[in-house]
PDB file of N, CA and C in Angstrom:
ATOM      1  N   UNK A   1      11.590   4.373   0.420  1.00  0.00           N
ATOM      2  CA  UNK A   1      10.887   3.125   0.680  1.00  0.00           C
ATOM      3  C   UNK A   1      11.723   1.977   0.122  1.00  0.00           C
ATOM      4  N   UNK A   2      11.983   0.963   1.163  1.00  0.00           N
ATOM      5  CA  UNK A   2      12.740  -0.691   0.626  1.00  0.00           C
ATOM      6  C   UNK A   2      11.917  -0.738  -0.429  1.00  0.00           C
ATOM      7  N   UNK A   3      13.034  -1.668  -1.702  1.00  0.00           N
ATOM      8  CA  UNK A   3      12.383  -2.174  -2.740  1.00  0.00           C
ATOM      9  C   UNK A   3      11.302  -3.364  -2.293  1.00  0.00           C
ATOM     10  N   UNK A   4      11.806  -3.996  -1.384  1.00  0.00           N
ATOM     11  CA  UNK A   4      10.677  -4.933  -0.942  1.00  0.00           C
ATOM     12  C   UNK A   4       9.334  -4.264  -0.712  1.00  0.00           C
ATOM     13  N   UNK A   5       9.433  -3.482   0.297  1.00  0.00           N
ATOM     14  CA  UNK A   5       8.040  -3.007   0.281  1.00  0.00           C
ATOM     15  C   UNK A   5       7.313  -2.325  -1.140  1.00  0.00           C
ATOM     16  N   UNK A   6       8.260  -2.054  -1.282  1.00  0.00           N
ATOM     17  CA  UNK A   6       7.273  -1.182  -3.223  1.00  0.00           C
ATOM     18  C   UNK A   6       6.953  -2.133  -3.862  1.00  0.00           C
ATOM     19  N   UNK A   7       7.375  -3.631  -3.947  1.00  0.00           N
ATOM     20  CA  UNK A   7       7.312  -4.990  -4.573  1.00  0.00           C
ATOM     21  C   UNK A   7       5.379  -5.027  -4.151  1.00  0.00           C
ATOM     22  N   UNK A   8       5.834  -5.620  -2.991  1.00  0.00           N
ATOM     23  CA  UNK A   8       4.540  -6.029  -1.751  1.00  0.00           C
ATOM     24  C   UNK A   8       3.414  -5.226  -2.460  1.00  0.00           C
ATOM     25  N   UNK A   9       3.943  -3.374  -2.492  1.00  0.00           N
ATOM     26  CA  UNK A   9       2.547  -3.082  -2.259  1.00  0.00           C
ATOM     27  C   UNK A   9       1.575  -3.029  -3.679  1.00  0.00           C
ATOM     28  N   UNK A  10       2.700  -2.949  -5.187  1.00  0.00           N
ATOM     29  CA  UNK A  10       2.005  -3.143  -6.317  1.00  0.00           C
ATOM     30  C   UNK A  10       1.617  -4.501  -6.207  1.00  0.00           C
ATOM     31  N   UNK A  11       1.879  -5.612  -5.554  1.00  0.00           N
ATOM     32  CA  UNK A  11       1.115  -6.980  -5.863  1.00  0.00           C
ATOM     33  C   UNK A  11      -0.114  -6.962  -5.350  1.00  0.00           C
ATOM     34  N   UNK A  12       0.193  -6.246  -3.684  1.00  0.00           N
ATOM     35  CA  UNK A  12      -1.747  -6.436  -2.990  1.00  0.00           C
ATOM     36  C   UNK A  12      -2.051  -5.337  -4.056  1.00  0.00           C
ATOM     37  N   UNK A  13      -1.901  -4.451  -4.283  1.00  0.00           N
ATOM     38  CA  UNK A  13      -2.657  -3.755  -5.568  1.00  0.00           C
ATOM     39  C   UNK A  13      -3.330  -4.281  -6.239  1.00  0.00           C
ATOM     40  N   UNK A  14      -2.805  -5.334  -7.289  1.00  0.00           N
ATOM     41  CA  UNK A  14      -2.570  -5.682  -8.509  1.00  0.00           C
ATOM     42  C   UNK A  14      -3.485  -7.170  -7.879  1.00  0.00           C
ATOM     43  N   UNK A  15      -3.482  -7.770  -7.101  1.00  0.00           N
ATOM     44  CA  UNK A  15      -4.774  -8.730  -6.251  1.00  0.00           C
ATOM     45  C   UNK A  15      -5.907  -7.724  -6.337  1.00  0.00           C
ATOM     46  N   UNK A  16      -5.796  -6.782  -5.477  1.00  0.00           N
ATOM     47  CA  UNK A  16      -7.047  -6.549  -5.117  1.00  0.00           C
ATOM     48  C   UNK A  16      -8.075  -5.741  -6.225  1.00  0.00           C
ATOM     49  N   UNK A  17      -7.196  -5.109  -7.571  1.00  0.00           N
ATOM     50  CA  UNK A  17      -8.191  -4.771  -8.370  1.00  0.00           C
ATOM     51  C   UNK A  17      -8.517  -5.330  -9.045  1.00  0.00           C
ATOM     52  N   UNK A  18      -7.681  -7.141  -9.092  1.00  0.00           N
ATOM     53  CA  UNK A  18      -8.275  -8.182 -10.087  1.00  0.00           C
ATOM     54  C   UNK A  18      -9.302  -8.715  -9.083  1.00  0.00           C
ATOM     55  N   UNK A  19      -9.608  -8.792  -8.018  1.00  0.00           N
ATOM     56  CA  UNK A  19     -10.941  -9.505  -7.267  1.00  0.00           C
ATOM     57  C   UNK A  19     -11.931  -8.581  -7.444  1.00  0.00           C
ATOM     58  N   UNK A  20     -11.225  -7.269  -7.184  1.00  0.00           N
ATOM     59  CA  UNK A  20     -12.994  -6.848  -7.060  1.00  0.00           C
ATOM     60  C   UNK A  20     -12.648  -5.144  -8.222  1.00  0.00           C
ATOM     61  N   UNK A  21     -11.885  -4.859  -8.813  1.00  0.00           N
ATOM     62  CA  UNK A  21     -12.476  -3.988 -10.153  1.00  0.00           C
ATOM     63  C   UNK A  21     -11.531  -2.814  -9.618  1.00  0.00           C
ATOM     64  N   UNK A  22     -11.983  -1.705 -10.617  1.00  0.00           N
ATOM     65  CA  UNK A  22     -10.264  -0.294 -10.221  1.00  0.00           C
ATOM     66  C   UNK A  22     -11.418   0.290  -9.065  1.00  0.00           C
ATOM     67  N   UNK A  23     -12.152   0.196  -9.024  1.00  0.00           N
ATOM     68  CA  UNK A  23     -12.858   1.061  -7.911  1.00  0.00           C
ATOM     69  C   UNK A  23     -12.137   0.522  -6.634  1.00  0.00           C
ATOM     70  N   UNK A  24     -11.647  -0.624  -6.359  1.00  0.00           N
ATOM     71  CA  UNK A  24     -11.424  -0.799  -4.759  1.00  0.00           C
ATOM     72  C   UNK A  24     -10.398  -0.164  -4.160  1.00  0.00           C
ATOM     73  N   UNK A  25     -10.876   0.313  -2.917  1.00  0.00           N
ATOM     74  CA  UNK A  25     -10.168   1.158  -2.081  1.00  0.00           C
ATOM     75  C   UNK A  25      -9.351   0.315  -1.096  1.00  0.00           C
ATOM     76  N   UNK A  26      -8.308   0.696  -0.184  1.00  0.00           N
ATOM     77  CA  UNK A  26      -7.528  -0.029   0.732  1.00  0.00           C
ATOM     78  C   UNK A  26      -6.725   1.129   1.356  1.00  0.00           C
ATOM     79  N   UNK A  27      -6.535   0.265   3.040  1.00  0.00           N
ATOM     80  CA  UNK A  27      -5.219   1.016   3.812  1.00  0.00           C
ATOM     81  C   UNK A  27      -4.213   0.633   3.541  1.00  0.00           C
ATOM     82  N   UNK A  28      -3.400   1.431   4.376  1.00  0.00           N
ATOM     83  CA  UNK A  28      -1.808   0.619   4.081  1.00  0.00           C
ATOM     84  C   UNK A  28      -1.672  -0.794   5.088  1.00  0.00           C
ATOM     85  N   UNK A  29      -2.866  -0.795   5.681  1.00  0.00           N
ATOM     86  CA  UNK A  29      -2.744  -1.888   6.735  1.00  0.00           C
ATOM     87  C   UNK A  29      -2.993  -3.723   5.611  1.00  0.00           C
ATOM     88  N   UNK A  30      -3.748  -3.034   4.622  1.00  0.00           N
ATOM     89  CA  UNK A  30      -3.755  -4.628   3.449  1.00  0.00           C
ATOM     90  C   UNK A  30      -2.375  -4.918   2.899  1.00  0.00           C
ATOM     91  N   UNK A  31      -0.973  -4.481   3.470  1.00  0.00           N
ATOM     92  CA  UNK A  31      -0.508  -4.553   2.832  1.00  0.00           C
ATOM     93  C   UNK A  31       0.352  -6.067   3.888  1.00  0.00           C
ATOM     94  N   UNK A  32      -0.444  -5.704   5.056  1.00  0.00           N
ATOM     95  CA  UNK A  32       0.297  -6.928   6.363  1.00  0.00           C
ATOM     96  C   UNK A  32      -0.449  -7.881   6.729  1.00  0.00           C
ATOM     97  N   UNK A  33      -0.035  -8.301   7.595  1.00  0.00           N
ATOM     98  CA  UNK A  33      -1.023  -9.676   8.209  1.00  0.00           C
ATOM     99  C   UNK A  33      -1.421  -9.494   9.196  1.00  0.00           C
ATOM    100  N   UNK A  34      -2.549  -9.747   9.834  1.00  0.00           N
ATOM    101  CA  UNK A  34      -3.128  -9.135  11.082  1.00  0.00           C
ATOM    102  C   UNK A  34      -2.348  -9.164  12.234  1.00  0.00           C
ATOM    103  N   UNK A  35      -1.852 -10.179  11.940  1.00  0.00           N
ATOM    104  CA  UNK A  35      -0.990 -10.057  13.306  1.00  0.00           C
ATOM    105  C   UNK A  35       0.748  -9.011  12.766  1.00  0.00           C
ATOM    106  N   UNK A  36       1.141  -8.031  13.839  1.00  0.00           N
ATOM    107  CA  UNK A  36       2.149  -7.340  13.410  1.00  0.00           C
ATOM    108  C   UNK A  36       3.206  -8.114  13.511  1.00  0.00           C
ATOM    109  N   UNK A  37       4.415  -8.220  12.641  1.00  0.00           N
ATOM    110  CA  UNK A  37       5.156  -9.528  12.931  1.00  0.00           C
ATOM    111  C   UNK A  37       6.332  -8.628  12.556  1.00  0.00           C
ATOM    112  N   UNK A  38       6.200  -7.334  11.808  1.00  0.00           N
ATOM    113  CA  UNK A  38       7.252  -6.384  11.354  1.00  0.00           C
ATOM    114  C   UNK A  38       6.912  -4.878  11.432  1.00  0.00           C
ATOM    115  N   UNK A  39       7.127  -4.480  12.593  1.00  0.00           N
ATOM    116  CA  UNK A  39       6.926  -3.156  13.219  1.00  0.00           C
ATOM    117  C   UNK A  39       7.285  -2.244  12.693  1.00  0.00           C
ATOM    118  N   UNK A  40       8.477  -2.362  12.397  1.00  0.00           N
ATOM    119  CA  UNK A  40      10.004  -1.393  11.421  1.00  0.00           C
ATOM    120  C   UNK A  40       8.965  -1.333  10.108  1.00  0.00           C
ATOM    121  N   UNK A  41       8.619  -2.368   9.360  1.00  0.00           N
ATOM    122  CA  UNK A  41       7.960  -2.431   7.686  1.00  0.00           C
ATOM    123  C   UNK A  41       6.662  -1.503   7.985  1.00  0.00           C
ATOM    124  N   UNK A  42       6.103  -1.877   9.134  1.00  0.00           N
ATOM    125  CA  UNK A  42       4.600  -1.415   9.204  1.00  0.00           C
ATOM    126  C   UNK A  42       4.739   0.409   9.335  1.00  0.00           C
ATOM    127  N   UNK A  43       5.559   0.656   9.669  1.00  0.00           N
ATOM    128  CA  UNK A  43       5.886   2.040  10.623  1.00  0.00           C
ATOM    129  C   UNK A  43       6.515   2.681   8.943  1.00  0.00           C
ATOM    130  N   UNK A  44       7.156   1.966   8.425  1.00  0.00           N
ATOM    131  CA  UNK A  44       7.517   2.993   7.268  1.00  0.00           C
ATOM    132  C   UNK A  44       6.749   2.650   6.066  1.00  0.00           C
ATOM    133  N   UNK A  45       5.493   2.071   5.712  1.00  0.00           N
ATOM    134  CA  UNK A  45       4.721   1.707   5.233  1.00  0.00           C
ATOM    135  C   UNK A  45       3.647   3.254   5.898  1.00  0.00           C
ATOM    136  N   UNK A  46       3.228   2.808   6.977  1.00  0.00           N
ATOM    137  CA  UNK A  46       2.365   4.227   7.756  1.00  0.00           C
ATOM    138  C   UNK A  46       3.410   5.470   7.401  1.00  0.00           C
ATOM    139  N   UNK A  47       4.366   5.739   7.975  1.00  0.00           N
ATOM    140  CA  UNK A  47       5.179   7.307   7.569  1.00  0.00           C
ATOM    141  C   UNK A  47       4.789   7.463   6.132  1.00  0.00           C
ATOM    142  N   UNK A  48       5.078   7.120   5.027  1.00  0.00           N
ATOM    143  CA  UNK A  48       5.016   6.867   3.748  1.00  0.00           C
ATOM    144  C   UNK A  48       3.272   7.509   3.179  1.00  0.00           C
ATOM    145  N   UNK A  49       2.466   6.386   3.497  1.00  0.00           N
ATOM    146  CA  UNK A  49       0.778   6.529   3.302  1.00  0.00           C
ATOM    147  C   UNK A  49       0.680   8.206   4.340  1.00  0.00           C
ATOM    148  N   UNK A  50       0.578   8.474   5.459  1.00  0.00           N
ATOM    149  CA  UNK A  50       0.140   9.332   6.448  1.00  0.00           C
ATOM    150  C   UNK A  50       1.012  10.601   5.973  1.00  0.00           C
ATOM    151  N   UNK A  51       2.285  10.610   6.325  1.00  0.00           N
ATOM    152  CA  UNK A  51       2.932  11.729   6.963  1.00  0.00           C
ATOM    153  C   UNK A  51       3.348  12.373   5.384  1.00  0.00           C
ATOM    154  N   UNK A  52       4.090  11.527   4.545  1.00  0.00           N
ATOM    155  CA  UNK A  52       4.556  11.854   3.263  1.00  0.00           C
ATOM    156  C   UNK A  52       3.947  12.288   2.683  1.00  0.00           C
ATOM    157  N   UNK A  53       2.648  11.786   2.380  1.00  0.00           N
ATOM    158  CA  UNK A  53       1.212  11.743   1.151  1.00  0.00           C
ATOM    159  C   UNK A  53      -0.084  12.052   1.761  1.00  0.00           C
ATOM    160  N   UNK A  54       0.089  12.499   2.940  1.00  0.00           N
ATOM    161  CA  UNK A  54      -1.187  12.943   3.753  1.00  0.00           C
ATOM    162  C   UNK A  54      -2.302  11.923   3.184  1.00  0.00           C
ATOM    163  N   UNK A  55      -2.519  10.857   2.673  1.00  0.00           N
ATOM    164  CA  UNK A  55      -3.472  10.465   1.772  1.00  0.00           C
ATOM    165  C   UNK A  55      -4.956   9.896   3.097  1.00  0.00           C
ATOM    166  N   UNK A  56      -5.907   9.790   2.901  1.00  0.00           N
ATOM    167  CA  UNK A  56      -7.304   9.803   3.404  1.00  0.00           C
ATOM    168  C   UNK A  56      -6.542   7.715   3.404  1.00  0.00           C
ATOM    169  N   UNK A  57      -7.558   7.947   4.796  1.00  0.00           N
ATOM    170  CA  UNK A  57      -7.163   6.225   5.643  1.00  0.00           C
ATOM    171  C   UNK A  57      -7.553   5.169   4.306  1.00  0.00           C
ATOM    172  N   UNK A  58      -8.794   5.166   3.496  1.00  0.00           N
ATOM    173  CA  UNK A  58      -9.014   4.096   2.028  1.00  0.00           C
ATOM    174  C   UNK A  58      -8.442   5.378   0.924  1.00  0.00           C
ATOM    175  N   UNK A  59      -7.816   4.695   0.352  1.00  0.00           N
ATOM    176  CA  UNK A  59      -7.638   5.205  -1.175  1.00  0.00           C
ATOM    177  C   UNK A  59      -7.483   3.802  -2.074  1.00  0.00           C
ATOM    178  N   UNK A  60      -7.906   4.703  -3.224  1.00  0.00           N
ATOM    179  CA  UNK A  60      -8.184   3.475  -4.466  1.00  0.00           C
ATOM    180  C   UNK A  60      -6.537   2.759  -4.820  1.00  0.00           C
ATOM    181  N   UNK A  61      -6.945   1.491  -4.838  1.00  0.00           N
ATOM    182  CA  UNK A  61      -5.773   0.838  -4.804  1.00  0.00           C
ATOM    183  C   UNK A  61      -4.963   1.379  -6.339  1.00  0.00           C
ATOM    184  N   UNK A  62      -5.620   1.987  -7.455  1.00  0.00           N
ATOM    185  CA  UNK A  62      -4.888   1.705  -8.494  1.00  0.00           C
ATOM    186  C   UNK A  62      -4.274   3.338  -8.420  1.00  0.00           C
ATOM    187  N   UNK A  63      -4.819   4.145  -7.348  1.00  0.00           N
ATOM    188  CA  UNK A  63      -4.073   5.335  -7.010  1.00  0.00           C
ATOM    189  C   UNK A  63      -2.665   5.358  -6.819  1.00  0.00           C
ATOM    190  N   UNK A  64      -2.799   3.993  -5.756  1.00  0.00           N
ATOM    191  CA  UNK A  64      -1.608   4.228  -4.988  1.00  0.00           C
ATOM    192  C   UNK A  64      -0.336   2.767  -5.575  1.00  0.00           C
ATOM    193  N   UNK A  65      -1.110   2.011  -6.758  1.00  0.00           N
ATOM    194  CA  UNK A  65       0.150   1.776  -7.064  1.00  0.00           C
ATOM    195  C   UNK A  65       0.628   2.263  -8.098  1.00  0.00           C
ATOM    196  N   UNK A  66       0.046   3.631  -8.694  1.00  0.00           N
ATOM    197  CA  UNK A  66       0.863   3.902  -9.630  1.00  0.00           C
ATOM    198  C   UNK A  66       1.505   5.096  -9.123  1.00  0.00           C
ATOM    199  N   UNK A  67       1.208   5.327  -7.995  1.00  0.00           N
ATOM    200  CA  UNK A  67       2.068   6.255  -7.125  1.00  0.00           C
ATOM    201  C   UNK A  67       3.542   5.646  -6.626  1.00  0.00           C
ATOM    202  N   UNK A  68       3.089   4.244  -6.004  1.00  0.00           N
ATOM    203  CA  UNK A  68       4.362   3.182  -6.067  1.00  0.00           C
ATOM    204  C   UNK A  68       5.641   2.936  -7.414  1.00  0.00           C
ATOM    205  N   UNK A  69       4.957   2.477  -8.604  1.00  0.00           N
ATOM    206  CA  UNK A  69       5.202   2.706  -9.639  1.00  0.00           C
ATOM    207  C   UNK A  69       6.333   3.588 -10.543  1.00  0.00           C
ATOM    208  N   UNK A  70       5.899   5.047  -9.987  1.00  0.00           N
ATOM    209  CA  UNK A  70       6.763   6.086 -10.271  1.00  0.00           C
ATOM    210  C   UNK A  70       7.779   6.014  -9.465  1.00  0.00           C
ATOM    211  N   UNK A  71       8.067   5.806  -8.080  1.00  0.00           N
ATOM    212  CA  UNK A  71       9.157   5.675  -7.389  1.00  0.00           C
ATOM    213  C   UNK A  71       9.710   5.130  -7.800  1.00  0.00           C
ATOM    214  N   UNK A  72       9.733   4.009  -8.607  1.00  0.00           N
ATOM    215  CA  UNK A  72      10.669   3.082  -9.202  1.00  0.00           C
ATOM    216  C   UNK A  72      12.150   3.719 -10.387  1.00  0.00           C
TER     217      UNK A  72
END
């Protein structure tokens, strides 16, 4: 995974369990903007969440950035 994207995805992390607490869950789709503007990012963002980590469509955000985290 680009360092950019491992950047990206501990920050929406790191947003979304300061708005709403460690319980909140998310796809890998919070990690873009509704509109697809980067196909290539989105596609290895999905391979990554799906194919790599089999992980269930919501998982708890503080799951998956300390899953991010360790890649580092």
């Amino acid at each position: 995974m680009r360092p950019a994207l491992r950047q990206k995805i501990i920050a929406v992390c790191e947003q979304k369990i300061e708005k709403k607490g460690e319980g909140v869950g998310l796809s890998f789709y919070a990690f873009f903007a509704n509109k697809n503007d980067d196909a290539e990012l989105l596609m290895e963002a999905a391979t990554w969440w799906i194919q790599t980590h089999q992980l269930d469509h919501f998982e708890k955000a503080v799951n998956i950035k300390q899953m991010v985290e360790r890649m580092c």
